[in-house]
Each structure stands twice: as C-alpha cells, then as structure tokens.
PDB file of N, CA and C in Angstrom:
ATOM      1  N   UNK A   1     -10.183  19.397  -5.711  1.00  0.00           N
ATOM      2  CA  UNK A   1     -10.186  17.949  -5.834  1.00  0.00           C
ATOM      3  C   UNK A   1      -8.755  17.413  -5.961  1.00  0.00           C
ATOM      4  N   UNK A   2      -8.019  18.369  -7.003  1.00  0.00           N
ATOM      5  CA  UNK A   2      -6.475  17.476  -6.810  1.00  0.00           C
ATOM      6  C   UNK A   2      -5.809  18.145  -5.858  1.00  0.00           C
ATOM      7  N   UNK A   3      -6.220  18.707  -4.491  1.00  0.00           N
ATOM      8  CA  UNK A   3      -5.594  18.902  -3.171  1.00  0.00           C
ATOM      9  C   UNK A   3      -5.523  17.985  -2.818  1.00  0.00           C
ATOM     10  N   UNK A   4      -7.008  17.657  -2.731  1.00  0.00           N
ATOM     11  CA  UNK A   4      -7.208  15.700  -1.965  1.00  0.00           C
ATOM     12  C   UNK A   4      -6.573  14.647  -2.180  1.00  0.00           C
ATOM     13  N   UNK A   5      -6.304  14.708  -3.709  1.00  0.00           N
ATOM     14  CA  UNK A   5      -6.090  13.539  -4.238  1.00  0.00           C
ATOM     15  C   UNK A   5      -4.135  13.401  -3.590  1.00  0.00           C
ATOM     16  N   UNK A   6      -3.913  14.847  -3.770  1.00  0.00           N
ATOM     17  CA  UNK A   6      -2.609  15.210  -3.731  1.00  0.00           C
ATOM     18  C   UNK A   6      -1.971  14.508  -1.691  1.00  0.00           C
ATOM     19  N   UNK A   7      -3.209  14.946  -1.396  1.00  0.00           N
ATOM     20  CA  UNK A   7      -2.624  14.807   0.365  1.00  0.00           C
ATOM     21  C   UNK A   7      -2.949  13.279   0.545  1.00  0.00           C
ATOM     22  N   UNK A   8      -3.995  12.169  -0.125  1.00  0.00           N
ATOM     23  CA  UNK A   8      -4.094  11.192   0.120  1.00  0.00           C
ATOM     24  C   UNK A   8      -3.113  10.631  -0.203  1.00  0.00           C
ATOM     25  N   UNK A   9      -2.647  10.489  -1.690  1.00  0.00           N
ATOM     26  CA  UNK A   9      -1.235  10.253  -2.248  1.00  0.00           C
ATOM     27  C   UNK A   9      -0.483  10.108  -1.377  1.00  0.00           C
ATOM     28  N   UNK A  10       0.069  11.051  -0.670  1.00  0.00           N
ATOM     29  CA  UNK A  10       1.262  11.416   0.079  1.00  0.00           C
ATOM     30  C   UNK A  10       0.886  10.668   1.066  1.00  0.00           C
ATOM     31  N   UNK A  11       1.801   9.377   1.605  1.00  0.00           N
ATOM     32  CA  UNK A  11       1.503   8.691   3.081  1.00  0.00           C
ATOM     33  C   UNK A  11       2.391   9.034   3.810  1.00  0.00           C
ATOM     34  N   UNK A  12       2.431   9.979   4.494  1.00  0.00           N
ATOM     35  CA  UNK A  12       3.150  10.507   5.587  1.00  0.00           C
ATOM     36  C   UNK A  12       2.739  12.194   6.200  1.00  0.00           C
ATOM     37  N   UNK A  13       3.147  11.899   7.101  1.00  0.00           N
ATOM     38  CA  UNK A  13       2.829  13.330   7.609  1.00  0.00           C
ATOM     39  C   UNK A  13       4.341  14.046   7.566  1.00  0.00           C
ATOM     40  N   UNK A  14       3.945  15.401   6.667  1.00  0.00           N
ATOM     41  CA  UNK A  14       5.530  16.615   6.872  1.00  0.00           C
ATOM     42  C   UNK A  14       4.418  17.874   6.427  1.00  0.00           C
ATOM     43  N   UNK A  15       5.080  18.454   7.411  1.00  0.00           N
ATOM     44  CA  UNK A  15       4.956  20.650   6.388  1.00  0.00           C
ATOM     45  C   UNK A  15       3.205  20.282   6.871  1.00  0.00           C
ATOM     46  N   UNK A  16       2.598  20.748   5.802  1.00  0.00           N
ATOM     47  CA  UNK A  16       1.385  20.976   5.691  1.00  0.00           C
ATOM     48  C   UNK A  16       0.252  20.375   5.558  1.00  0.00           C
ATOM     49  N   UNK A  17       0.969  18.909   5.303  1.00  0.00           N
ATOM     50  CA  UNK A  17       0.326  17.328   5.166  1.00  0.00           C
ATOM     51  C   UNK A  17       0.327  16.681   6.799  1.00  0.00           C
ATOM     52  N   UNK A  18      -0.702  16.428   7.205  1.00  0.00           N
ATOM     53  CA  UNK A  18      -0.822  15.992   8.596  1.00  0.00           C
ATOM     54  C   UNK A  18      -1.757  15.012   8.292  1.00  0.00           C
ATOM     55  N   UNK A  19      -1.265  13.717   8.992  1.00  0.00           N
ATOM     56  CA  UNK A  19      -2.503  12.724   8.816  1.00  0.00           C
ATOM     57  C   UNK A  19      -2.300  12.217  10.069  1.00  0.00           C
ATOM     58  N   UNK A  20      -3.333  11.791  11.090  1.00  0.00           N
ATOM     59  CA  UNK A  20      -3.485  10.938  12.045  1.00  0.00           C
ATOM     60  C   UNK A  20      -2.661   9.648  11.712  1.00  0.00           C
ATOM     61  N   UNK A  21      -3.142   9.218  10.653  1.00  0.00           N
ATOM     62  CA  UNK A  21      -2.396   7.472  10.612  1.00  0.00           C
ATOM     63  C   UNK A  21      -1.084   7.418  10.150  1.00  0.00           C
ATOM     64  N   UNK A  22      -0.221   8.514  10.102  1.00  0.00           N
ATOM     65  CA  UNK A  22       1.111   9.213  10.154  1.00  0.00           C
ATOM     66  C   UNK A  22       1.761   9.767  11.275  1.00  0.00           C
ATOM     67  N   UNK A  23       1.786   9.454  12.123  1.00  0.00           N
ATOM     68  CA  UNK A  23       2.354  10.658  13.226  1.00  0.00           C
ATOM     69  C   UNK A  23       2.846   9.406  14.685  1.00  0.00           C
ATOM     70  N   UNK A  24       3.788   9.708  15.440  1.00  0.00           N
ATOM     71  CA  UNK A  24       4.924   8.905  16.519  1.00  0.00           C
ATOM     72  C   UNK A  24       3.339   8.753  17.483  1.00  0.00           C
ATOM     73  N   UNK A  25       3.749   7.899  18.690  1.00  0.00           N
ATOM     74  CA  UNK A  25       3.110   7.855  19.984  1.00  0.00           C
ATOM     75  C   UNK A  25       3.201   8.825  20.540  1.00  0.00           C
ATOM     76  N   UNK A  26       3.581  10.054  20.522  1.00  0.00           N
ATOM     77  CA  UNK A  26       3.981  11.668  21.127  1.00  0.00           C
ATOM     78  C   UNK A  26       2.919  12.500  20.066  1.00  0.00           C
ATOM     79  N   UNK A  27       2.761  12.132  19.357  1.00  0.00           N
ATOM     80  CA  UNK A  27       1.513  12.641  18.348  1.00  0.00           C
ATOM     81  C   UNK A  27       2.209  13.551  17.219  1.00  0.00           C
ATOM     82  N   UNK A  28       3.982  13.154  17.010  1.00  0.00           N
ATOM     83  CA  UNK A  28       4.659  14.007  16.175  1.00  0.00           C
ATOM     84  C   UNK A  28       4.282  13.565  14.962  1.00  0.00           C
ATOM     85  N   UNK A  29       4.892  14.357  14.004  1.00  0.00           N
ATOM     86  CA  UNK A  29       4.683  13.995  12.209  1.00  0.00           C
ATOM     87  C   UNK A  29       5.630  12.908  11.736  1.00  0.00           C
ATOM     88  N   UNK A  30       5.629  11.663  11.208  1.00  0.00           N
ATOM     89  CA  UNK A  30       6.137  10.764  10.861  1.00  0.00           C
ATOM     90  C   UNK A  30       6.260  10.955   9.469  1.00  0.00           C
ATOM     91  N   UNK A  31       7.438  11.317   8.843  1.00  0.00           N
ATOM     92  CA  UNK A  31       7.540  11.422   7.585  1.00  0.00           C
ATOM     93  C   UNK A  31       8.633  10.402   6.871  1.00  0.00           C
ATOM     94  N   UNK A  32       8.135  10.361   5.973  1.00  0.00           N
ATOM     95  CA  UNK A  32       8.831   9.027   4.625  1.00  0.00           C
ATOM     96  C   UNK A  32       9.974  10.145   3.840  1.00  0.00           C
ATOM     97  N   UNK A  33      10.720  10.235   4.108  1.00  0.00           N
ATOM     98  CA  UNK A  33      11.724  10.872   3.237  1.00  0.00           C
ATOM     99  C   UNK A  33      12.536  10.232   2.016  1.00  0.00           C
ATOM    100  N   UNK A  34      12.407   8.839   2.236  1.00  0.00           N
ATOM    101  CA  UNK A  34      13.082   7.784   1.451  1.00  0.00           C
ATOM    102  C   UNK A  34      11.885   7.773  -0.364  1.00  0.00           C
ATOM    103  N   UNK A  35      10.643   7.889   0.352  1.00  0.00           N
ATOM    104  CA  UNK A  35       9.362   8.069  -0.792  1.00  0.00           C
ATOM    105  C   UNK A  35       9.278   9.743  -1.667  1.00  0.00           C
ATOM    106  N   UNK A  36       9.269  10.452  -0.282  1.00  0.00           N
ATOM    107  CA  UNK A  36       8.366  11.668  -0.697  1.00  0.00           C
ATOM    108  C   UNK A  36       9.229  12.979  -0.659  1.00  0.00           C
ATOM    109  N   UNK A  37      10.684  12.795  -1.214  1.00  0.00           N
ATOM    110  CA  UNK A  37      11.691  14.003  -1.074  1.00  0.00           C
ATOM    111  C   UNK A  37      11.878  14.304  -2.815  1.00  0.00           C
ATOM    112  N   UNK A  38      10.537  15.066  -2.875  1.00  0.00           N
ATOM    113  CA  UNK A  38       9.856  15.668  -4.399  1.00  0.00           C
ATOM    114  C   UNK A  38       8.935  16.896  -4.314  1.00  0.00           C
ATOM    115  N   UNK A  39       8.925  17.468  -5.457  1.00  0.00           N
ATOM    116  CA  UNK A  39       7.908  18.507  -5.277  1.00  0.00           C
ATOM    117  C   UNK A  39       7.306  17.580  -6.490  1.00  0.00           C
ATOM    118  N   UNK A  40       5.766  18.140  -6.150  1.00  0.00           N
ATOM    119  CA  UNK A  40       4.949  17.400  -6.917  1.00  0.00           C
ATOM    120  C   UNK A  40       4.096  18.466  -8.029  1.00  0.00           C
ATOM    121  N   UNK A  41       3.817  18.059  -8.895  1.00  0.00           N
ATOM    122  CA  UNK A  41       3.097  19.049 -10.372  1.00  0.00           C
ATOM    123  C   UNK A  41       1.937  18.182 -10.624  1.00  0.00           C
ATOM    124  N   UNK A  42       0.909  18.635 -10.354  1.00  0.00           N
ATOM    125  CA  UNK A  42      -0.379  17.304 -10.851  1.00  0.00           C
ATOM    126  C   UNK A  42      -0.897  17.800 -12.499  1.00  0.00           C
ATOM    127  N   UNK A  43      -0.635  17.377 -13.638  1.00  0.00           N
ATOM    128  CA  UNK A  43      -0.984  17.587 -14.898  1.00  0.00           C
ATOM    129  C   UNK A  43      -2.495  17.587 -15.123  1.00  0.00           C
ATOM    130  N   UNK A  44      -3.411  18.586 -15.484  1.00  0.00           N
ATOM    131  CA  UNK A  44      -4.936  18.554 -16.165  1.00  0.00           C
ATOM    132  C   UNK A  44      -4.978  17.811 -17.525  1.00  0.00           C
ATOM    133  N   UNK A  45      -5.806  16.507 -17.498  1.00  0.00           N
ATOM    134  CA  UNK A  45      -5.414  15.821 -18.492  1.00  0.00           C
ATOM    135  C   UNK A  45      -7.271  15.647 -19.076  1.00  0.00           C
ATOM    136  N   UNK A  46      -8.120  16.588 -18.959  1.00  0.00           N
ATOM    137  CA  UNK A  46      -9.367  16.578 -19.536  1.00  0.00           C
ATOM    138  C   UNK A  46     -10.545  16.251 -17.606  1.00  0.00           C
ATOM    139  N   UNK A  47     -11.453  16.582 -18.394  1.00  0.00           N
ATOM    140  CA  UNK A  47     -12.842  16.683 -17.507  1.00  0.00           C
ATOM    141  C   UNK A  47     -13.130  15.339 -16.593  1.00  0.00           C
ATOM    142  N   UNK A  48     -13.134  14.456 -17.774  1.00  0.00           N
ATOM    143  CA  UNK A  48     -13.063  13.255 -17.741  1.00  0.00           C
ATOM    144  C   UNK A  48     -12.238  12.448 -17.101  1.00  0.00           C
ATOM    145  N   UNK A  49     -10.865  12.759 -17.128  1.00  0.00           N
ATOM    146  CA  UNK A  49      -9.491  11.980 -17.185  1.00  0.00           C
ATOM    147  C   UNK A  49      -9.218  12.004 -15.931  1.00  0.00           C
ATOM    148  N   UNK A  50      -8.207  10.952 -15.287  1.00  0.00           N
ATOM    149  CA  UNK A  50      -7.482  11.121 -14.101  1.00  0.00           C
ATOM    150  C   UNK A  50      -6.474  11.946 -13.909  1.00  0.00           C
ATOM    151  N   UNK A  51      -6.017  12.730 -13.375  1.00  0.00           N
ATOM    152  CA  UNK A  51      -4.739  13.989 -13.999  1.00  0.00           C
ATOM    153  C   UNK A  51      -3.564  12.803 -13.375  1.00  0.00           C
ATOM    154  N   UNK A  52      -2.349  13.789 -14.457  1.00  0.00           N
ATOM    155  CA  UNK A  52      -0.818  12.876 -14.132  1.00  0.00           C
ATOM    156  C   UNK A  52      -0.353  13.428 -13.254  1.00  0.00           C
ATOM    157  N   UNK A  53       0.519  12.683 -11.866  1.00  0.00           N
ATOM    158  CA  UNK A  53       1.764  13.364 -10.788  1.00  0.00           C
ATOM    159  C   UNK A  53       3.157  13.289 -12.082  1.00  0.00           C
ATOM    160  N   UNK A  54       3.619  14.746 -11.485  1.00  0.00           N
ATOM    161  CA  UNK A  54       5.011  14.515 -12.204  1.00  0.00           C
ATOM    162  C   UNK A  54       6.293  15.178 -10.992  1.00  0.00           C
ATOM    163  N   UNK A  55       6.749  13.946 -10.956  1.00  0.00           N
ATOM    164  CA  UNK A  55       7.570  14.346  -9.503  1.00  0.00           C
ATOM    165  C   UNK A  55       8.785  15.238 -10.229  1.00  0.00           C
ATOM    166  N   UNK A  56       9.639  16.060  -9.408  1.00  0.00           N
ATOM    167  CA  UNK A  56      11.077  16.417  -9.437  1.00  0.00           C
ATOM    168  C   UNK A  56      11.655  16.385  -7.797  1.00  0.00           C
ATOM    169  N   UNK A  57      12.679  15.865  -8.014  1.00  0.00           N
ATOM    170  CA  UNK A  57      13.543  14.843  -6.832  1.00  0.00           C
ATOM    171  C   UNK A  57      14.073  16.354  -6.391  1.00  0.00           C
ATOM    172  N   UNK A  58      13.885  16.139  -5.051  1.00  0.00           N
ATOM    173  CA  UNK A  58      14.494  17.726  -4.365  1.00  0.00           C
ATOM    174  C   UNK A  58      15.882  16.647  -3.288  1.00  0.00           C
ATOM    175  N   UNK A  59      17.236  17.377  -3.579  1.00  0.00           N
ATOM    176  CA  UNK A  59      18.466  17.249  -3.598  1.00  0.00           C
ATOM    177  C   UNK A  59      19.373  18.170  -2.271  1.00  0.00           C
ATOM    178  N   UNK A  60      19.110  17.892  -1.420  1.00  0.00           N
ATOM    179  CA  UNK A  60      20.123  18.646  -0.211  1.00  0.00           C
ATOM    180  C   UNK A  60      21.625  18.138  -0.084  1.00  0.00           C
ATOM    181  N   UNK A  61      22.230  19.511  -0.294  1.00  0.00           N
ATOM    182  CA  UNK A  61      23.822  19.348  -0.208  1.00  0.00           C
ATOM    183  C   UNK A  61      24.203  19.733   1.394  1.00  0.00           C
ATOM    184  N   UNK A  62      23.472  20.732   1.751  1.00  0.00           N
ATOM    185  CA  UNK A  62      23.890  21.326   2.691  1.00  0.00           C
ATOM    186  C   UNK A  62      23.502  21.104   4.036  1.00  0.00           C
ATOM    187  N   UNK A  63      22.141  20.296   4.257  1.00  0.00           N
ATOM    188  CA  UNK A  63      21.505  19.871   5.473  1.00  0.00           C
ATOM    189  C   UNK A  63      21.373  18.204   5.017  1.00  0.00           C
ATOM    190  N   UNK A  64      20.873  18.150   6.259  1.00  0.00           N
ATOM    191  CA  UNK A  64      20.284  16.629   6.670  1.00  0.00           C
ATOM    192  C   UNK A  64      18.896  16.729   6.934  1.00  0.00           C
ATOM    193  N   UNK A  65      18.058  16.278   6.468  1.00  0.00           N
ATOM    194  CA  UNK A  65      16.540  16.285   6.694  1.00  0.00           C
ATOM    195  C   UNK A  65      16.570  15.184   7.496  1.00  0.00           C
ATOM    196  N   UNK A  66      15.733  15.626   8.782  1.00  0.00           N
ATOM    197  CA  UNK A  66      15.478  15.182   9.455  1.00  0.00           C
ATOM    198  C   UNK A  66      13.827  15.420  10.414  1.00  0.00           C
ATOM    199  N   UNK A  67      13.397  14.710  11.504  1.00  0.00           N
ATOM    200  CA  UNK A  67      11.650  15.268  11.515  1.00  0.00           C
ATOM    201  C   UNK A  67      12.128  16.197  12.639  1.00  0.00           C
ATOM    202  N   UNK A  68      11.246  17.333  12.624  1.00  0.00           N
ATOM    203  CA  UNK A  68      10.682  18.204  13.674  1.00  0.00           C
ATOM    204  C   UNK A  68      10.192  17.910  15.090  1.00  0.00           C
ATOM    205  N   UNK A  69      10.999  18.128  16.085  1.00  0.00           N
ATOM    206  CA  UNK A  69       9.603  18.656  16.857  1.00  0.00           C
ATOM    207  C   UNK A  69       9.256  19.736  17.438  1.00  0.00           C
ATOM    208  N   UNK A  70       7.892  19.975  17.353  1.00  0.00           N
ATOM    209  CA  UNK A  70       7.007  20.573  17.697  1.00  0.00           C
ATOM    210  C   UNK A  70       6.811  21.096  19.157  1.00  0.00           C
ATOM    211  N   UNK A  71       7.582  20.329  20.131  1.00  0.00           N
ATOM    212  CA  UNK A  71       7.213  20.208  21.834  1.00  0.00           C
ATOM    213  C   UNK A  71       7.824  21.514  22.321  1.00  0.00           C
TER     214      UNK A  71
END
C-alpha cells in the first residue's frame, strides 16, 4: 500500500516510476528534478494512521542530471 501511495505521490516519471500522464510526445520519461531530487523514507505511524514522507535532498557535485533516452 505505501508503494502506491509512494508512486502516486511522485508526479513524474524517472528510474522505476513510469506514469503515462508523465512522459514527452516520443513517449520518453518526463521528470521533475526541481520537486523530486530526494530519496524518500515513508514512516509507520499505526494501523489506523496515514504514514509520514521524510525526504533527504540527494546533492550532485559531479554530474548534471539530466532525462534519458531510451531510443
């Protein structure tokens, strides 16, 4: 369940996250790097409860992220 919650969250398509309503007119992965340049930790906060995201900001010295293609 917090896969789902985890890939809906995320609006963009990168890596392992692929969404149709994310991706170029070439059918590439359109990714938000400005939002989603984090690894994400989802906290168990009870049965009941909504669990917490706890981001940590991932930091490149050495490259330029940029999108893939695939072709």
């Amino acid at each position: 369940e917090v896969l789902c919650m985890d890939a809906l969250h995320r609006e963009e398509s990168c890596g392992g996250h692929f969404r149709v309503e994310y991706q170029t007119e070439e059918g590439e992965a359109k990714r938000d790097d400005e939002k989603f340049t984090y690894a994400a930790a989802w906290e168990f906060t009870g049965v009941d409860s909504q669990p917490i995201l706890h981001k940590e900001e991932l930091k490149f010295e050495s490259i330029h992220l940029q999108t893939r293609s695939y072709k």
